[in-house]
N, C-alpha and C. Protein backbone atom coordinates (compact mmCIF):
# COMPACT_ATOMS: atom_id res chain seq x y z
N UNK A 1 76.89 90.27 88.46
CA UNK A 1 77.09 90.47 89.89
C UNK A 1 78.36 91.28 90.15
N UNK A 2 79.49 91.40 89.06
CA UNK A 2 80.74 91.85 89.33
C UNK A 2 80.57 93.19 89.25
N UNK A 3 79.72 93.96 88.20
CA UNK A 3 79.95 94.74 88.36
C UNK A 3 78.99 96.10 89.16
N UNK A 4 78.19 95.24 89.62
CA UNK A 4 77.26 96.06 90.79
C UNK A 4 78.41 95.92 91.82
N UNK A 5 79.27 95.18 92.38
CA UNK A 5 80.65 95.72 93.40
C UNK A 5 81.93 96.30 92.60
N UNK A 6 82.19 96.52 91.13
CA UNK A 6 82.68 97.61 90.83
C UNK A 6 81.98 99.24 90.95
N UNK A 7 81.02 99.20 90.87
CA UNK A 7 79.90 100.00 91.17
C UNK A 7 80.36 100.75 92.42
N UNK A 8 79.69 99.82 93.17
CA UNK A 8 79.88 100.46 94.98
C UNK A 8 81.25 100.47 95.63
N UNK A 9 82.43 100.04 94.67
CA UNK A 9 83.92 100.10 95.36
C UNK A 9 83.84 101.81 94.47
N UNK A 10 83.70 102.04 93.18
CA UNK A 10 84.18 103.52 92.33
C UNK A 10 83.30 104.67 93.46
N UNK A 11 82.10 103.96 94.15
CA UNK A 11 81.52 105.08 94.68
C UNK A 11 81.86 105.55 95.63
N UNK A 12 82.38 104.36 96.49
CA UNK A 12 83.14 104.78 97.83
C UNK A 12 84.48 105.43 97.52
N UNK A 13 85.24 105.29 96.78
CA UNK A 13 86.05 105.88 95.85
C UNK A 13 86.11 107.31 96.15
N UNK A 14 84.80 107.79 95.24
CA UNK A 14 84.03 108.93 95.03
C UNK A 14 83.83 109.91 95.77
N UNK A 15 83.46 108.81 96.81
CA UNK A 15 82.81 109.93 97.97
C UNK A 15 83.93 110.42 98.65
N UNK A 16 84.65 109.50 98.78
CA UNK A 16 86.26 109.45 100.00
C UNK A 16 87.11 110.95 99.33
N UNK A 17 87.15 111.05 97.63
CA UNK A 17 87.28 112.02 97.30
C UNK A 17 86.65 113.39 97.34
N UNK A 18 85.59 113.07 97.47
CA UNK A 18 85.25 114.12 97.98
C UNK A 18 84.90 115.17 98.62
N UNK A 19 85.01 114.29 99.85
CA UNK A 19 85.02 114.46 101.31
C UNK A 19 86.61 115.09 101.30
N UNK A 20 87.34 114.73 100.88
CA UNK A 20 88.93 114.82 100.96
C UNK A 20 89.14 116.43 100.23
N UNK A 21 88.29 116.59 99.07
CA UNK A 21 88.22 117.78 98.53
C UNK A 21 87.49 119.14 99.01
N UNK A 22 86.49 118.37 99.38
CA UNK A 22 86.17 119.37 100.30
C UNK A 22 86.69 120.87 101.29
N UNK A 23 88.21 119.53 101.91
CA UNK A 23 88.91 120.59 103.44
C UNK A 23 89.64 120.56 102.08
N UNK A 24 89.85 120.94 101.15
CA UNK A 24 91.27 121.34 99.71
C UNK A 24 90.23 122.50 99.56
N UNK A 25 88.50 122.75 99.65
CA UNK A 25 88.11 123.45 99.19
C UNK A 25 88.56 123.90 97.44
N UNK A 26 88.09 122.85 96.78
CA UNK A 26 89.07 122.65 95.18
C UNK A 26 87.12 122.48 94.96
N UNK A 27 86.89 123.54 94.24
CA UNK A 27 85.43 123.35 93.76
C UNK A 27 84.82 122.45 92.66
N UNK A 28 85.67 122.99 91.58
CA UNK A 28 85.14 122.40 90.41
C UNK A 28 85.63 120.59 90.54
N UNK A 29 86.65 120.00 91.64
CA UNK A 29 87.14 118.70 91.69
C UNK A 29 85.76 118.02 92.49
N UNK A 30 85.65 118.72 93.73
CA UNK A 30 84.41 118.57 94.59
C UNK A 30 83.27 118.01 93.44
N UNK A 31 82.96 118.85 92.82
CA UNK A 31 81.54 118.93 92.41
C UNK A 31 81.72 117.62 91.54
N UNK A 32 82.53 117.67 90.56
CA UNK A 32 83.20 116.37 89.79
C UNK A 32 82.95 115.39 90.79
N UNK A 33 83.46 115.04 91.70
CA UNK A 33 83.50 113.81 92.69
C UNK A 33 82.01 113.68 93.05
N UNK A 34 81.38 114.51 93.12
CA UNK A 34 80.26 114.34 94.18
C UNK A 34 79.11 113.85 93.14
N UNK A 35 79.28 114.12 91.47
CA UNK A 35 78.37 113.49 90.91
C UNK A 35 79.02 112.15 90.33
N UNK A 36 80.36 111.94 90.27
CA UNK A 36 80.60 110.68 90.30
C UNK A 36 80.00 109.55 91.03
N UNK A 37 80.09 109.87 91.95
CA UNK A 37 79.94 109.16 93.06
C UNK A 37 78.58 108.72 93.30
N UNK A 38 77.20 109.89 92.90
CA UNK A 38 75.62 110.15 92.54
C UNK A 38 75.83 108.68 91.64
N UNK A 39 76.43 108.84 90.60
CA UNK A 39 75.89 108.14 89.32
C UNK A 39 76.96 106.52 89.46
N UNK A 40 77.48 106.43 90.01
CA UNK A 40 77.93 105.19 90.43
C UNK A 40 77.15 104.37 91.37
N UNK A 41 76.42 105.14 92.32
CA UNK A 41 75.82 104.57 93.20
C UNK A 41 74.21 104.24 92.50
N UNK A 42 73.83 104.95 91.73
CA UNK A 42 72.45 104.90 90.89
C UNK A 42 73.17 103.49 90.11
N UNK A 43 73.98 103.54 89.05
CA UNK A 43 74.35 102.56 88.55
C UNK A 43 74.26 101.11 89.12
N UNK A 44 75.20 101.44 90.22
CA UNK A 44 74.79 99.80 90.94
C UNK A 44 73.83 99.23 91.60
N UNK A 45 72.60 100.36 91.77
CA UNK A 45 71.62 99.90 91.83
C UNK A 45 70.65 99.37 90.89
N UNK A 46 71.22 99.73 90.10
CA UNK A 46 70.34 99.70 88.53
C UNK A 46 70.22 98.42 88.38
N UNK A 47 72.16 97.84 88.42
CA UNK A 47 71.91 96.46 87.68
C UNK A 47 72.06 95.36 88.76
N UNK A 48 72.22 95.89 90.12
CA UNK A 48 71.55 94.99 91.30
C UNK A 48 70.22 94.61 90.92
N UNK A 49 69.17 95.68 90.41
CA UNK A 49 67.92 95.07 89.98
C UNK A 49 67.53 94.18 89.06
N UNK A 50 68.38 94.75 88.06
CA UNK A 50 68.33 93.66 86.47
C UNK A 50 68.94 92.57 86.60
């Protein structure tokens, strides 16, 4: 259970960064963040299910 809300705290994380990177217009950080954030959120759905 702990770590499906480590999960969704790294994603919000994620996103906050990248939203933030965005107005930096910093590309290659953007793109980094934005699939972090993809695969954190897949993750904690994963083992919300299992």
């Amino acid at each position: 259970m702990y770590i499906e809300i480590l999960f969704f705290i790294l994603c919000f994380y994620y996103t906050l960064t990248f939203i933030e990177n965005l107005h930096n217009e910093d590309k290659r950080v953007t793109k980094q963040a934005k699939y972090a954030a993809i695969v954190c959120l897949i993750l904690a759905f994963i083992f919300l299910v299992v």
